[in-house]
C-alpha atoms as a PDB file:
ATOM      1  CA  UNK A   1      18.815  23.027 109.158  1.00  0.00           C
ATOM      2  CA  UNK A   2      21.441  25.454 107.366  1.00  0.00           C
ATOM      3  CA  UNK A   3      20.572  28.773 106.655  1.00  0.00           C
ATOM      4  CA  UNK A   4      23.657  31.038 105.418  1.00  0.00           C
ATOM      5  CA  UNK A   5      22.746  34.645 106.413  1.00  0.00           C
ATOM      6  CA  UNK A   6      22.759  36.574 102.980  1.00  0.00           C
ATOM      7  CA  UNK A   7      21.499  40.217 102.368  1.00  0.00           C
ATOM      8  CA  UNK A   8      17.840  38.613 101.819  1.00  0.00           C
ATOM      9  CA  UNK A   9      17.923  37.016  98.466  1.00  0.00           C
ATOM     10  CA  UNK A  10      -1.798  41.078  64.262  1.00  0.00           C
ATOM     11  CA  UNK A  11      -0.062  39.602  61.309  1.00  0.00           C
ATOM     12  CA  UNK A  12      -0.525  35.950  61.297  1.00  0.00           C
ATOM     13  CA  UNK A  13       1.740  33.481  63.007  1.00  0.00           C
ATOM     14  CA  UNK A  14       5.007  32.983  61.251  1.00  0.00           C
ATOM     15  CA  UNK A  15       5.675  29.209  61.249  1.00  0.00           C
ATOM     16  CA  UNK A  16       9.670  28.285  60.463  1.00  0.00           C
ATOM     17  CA  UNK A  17       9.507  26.794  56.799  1.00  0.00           C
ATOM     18  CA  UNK A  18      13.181  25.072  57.648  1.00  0.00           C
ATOM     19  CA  UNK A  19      14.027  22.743  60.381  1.00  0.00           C
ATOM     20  CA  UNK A  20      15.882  24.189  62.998  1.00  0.00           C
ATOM     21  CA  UNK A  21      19.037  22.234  61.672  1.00  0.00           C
ATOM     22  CA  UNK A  22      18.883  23.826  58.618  1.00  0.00           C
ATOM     23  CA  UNK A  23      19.396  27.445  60.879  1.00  0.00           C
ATOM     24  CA  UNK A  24      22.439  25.677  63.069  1.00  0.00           C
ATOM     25  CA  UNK A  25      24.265  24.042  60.425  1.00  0.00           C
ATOM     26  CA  UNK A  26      27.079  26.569  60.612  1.00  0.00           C
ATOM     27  CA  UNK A  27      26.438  27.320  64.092  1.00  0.00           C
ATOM     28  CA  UNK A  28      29.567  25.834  65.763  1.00  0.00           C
ATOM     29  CA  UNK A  29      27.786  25.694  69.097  1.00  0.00           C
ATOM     30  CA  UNK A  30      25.517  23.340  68.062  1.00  0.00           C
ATOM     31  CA  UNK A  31      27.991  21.037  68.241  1.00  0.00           C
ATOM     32  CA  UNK A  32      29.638  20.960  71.930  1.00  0.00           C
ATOM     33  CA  UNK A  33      29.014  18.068  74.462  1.00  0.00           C
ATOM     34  CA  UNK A  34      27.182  16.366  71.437  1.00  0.00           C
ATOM     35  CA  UNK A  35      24.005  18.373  72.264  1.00  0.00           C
ATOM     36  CA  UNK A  36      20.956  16.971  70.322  1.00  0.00           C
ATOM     37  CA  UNK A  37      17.572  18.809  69.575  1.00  0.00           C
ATOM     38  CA  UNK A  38      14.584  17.342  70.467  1.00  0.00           C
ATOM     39  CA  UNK A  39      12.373  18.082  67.458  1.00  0.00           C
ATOM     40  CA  UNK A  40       9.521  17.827  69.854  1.00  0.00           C
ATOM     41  CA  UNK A  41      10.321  20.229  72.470  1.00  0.00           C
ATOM     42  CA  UNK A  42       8.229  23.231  72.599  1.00  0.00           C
ATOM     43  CA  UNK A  43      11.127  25.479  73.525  1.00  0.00           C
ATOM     44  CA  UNK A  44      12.543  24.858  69.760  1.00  0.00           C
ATOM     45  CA  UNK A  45       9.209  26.546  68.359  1.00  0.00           C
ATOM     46  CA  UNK A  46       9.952  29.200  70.129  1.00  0.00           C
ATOM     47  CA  UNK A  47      13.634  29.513  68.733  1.00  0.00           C
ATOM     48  CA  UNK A  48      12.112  28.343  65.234  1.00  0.00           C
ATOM     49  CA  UNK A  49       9.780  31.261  65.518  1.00  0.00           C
ATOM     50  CA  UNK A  50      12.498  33.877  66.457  1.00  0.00           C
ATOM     51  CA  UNK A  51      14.889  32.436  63.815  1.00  0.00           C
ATOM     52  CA  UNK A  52      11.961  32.777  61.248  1.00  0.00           C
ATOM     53  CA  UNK A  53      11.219  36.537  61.900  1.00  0.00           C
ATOM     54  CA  UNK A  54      15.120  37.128  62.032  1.00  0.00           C
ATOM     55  CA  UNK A  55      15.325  35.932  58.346  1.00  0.00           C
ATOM     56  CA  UNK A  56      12.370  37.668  57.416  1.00  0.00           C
ATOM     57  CA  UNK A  57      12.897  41.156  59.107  1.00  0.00           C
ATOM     58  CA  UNK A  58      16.771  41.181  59.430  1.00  0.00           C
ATOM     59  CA  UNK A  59      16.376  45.369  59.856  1.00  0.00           C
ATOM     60  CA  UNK A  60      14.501  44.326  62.851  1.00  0.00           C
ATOM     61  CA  UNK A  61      15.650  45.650  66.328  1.00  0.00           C
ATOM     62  CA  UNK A  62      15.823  43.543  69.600  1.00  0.00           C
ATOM     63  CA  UNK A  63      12.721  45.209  71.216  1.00  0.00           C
ATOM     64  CA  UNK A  64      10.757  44.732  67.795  1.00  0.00           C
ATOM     65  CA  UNK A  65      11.141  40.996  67.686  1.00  0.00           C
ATOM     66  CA  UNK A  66      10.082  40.881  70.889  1.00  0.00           C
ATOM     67  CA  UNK A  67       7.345  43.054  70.671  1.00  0.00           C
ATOM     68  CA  UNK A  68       6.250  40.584  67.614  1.00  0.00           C
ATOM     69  CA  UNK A  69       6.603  37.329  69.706  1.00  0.00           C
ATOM     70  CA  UNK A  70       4.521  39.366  72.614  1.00  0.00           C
ATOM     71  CA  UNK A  71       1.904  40.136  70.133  1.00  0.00           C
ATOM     72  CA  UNK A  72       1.588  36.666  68.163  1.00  0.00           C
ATOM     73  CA  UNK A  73       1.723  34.610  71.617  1.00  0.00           C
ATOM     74  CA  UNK A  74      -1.156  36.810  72.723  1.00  0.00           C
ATOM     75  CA  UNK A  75      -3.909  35.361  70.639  1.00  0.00           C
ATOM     76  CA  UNK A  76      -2.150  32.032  70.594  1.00  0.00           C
ATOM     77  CA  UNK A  77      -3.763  29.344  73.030  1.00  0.00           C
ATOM     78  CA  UNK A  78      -1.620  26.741  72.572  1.00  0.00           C
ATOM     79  CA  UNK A  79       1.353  25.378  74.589  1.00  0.00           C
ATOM     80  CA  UNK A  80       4.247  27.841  73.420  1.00  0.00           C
ATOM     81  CA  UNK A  81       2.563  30.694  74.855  1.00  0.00           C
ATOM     82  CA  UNK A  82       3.145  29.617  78.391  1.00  0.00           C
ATOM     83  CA  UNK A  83       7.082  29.214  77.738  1.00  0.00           C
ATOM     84  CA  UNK A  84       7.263  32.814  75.751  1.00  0.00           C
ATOM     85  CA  UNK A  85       5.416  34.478  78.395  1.00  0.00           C
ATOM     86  CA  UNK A  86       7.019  32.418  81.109  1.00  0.00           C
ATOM     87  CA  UNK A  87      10.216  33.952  80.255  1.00  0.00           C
ATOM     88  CA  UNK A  88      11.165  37.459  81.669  1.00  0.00           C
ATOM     89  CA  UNK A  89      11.666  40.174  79.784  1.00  0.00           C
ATOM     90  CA  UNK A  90      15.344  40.198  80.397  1.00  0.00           C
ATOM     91  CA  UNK A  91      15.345  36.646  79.182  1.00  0.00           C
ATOM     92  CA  UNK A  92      13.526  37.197  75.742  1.00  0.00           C
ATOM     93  CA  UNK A  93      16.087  39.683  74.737  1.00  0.00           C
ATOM     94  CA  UNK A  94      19.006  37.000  75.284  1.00  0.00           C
ATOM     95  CA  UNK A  95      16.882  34.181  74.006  1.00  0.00           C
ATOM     96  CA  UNK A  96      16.328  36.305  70.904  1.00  0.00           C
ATOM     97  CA  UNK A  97      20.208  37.493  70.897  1.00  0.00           C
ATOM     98  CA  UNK A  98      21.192  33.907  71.134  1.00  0.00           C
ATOM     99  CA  UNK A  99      18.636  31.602  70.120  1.00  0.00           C
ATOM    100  CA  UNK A 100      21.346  28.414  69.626  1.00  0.00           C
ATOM    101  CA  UNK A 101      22.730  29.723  73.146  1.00  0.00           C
ATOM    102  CA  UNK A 102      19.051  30.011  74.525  1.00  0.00           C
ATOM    103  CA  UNK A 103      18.201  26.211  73.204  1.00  0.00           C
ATOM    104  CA  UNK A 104      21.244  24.998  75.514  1.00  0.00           C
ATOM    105  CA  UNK A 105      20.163  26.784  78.404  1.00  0.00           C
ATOM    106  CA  UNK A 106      16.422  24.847  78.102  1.00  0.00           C
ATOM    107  CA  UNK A 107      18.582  21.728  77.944  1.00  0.00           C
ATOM    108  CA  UNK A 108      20.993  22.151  80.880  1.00  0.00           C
ATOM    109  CA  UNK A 109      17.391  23.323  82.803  1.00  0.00           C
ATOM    110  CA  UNK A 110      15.922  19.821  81.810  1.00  0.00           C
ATOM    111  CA  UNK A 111      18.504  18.092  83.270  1.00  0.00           C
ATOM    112  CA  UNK A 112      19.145  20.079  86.277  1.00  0.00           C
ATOM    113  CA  UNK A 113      15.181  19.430  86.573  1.00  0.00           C
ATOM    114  CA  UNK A 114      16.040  15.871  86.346  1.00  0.00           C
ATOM    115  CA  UNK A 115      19.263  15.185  88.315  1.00  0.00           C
ATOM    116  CA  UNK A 116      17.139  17.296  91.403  1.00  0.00           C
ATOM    117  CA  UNK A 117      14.153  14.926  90.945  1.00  0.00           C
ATOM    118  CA  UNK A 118      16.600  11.892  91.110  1.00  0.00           C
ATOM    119  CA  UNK A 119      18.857  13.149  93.965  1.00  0.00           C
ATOM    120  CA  UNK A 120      15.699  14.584  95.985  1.00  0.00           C
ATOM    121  CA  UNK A 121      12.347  13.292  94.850  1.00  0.00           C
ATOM    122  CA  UNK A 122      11.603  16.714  94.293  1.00  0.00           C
ATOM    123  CA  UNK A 123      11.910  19.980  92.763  1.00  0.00           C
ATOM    124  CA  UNK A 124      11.526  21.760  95.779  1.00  0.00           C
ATOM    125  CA  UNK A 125      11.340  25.734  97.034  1.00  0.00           C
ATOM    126  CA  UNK A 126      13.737  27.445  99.420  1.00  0.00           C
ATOM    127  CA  UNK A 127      14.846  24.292 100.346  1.00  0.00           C
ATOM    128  CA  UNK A 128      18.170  21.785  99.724  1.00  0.00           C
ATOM    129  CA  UNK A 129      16.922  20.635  96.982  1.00  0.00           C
ATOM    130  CA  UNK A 130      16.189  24.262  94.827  1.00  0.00           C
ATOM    131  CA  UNK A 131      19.745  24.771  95.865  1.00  0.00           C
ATOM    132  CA  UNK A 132      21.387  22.208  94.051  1.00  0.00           C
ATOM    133  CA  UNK A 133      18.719  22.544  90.819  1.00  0.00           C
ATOM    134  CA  UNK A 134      20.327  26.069  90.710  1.00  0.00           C
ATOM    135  CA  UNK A 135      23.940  24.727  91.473  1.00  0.00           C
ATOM    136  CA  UNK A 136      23.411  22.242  88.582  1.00  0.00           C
ATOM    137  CA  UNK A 137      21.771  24.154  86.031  1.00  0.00           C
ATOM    138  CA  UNK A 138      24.647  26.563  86.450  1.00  0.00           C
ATOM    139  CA  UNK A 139      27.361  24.229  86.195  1.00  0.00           C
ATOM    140  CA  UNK A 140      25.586  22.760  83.005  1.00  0.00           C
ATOM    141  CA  UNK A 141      24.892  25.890  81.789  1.00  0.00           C
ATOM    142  CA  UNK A 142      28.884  26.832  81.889  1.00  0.00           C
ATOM    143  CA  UNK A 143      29.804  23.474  80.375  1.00  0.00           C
ATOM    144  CA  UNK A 144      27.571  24.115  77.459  1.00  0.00           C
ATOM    145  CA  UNK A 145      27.911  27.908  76.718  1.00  0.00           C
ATOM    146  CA  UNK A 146      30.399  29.286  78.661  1.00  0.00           C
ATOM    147  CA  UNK A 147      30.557  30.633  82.279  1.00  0.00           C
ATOM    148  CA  UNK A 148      29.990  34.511  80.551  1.00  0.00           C
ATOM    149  CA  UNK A 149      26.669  33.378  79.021  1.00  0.00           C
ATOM    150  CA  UNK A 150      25.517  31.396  81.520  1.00  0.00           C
ATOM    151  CA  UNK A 151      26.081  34.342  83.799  1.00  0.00           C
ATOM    152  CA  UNK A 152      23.895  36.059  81.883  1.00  0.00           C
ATOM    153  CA  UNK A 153      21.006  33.581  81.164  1.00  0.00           C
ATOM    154  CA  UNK A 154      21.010  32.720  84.977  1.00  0.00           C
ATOM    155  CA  UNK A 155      20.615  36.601  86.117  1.00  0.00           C
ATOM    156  CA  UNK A 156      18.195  37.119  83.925  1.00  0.00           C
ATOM    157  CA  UNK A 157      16.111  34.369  85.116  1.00  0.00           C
ATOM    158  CA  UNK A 158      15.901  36.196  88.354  1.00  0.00           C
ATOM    159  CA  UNK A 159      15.195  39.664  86.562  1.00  0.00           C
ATOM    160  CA  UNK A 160      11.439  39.726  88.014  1.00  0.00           C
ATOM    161  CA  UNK A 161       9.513  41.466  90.612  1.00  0.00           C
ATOM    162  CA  UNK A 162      10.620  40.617  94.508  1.00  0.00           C
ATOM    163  CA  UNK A 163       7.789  42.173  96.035  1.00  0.00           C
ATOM    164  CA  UNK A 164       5.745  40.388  98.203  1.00  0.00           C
ATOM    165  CA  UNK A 165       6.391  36.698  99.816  1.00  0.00           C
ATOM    166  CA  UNK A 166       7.004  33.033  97.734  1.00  0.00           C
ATOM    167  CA  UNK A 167       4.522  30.146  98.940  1.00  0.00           C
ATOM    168  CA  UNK A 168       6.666  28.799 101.440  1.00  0.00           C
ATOM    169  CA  UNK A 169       6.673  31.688 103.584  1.00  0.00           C
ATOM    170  CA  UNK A 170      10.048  33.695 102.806  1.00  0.00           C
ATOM    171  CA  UNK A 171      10.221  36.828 100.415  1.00  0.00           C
ATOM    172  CA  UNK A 172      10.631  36.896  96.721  1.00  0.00           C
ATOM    173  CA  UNK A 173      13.802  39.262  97.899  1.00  0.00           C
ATOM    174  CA  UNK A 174      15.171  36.286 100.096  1.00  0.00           C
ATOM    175  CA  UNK A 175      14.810  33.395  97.453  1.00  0.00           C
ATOM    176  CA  UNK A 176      16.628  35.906  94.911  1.00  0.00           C
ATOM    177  CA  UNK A 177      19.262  36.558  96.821  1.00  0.00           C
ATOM    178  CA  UNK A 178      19.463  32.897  97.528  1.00  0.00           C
ATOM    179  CA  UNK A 179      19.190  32.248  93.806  1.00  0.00           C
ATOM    180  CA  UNK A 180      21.500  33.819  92.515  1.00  0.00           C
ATOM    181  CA  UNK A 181      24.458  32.940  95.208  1.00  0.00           C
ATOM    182  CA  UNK A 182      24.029  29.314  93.923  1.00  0.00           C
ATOM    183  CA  UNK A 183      24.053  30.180  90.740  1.00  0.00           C
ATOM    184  CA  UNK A 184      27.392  31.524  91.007  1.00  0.00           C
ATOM    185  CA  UNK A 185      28.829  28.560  93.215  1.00  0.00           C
ATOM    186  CA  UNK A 186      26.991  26.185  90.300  1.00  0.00           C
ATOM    187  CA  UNK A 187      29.141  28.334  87.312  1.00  0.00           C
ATOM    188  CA  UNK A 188      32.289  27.488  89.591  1.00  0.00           C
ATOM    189  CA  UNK A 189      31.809  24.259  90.118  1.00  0.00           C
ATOM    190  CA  UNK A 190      31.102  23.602  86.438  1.00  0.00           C
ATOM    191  CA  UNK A 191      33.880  25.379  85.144  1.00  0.00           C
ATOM    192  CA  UNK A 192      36.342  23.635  87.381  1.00  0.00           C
ATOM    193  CA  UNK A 193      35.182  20.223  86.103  1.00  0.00           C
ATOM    194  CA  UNK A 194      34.067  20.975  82.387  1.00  0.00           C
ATOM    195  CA  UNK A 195      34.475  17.703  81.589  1.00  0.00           C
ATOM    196  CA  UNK A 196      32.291  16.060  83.997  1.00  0.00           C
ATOM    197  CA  UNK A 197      29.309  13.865  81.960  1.00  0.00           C
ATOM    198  CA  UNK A 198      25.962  14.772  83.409  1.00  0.00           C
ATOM    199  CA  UNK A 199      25.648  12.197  86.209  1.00  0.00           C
ATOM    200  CA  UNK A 200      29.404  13.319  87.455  1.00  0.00           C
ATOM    201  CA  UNK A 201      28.706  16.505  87.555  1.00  0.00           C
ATOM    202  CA  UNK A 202      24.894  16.095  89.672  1.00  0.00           C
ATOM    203  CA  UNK A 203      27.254  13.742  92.232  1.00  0.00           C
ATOM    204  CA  UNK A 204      29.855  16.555  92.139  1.00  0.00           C
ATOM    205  CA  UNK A 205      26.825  18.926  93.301  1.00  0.00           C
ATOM    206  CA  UNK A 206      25.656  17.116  95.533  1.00  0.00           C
ATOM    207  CA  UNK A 207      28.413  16.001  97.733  1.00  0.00           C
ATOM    208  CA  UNK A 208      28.814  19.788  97.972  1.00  0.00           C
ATOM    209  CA  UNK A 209      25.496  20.457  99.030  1.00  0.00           C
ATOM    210  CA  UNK A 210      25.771  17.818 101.264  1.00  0.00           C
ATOM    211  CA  UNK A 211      28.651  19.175 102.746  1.00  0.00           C
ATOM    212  CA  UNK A 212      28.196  20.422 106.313  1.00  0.00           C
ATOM    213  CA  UNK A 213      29.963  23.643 105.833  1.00  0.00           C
ATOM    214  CA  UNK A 214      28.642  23.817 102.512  1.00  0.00           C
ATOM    215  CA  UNK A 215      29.656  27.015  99.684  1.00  0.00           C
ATOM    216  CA  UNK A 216      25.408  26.659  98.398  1.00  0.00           C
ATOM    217  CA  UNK A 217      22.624  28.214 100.675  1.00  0.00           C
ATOM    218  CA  UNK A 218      19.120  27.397 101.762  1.00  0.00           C
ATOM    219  CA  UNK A 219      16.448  29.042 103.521  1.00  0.00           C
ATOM    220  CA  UNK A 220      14.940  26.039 105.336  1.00  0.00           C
ATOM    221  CA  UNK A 221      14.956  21.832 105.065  1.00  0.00           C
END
């Protein structure tokens, strides 16, 4: 077992008349690593949504498009309302600062949800295997929008409440702190191999991880 000591740790709905192509078509980063949209991917409502009140209300403040996604996606009962509410409230402000930015950072996720399920057979808590999702989705995260931004997406992520203990035993505190030290050894890694393709870059993770005196950190096996 390795464990690294660390400080542990309404108006109606608005429905997006255009496709969200139509919003990105001058959007130059739409267009790195050949990133494609799935048109079925609930996240892109979201962004649809956001990009739809922006064009609408363009006097609108930060705080009052998010108070208008809060309120529509609290008589809403469909899927979309888990992801908006999901999110925290850190990560609806950047989401609705950079929606093309935000639809990136779902993507990256996916795979880092994938490439984890692949190396692992799991998406697992505390363990070796949340380590390198966070490791990846960082690294992807800096190939697709920067090291900056994904900085920022990746703290925000962890911008919740710590009190109290996660399900495997260890405090909210201790899987932050955790958190976010892989994040940052995931934004390295990425941005010293930028042009790693996605399968590169998961065996470039996990060799590290699977180093014995590994940079990532785990709480247990």
């Amino acid at each position: 077992m390795k464990k690294k000591e660390i400080v542990i740790g309404v108006s109606v709905l608005i429905s997006a008349s255009l496709p969200i192509s139509v919003y990105a078509a001058s959007n130059e980063s739409m267009s790195s690593r050949g990133f494609i949209i799935d048109e079925t991917n609930e996240f892109e409502d979201i962004v649809k949504q956001i990009l739809d009140v922006k064009s609408k209300h363009p006097e609108w403040s930060e705080q009052q498009i998010s108070d208008f996604m809060d309120q529509i996606h609290a008589i809403k009962k469909d899927g979309v309302i888990d992801i908006w509410n999901a999110l925290t409230s850190s990560e609806k402000k950047l989401v609705i600062r950079y929606p093309f930015d935000a639809l990136k950072v779902n993507k990256a996720k996916e795979i880092a949800t994938k490439q984890t399920e692949r190396k692992f057979g799991k998406n697992g808590l505390g363990d070796r295997s949340d380590a390198f999702r966070h490791g990846i989705w960082n690294a992807e995260m800096t190939v697709l929008i920067g090291s900056e931004k994904a900085e920022l997406f990746a703290t925000a992520h962890e911008d919740k409440d710590t009190t109290g203990n996660e399900s495997d035993g260890y405090t909210k505190d201790e899987h932050k702190k955790m958190d976010l030290h892989n994040n940052e050894i995931g934004r390295k890694l990425g941005a010293d191999n930028l042009s790693a393709p996605e399968e590169k870059m998961a065996e470039i993770i996990y060799d590290e991880i699977m180093r014995e005196d590994s940079l990532f950190v785990w709480l247990h096996e």
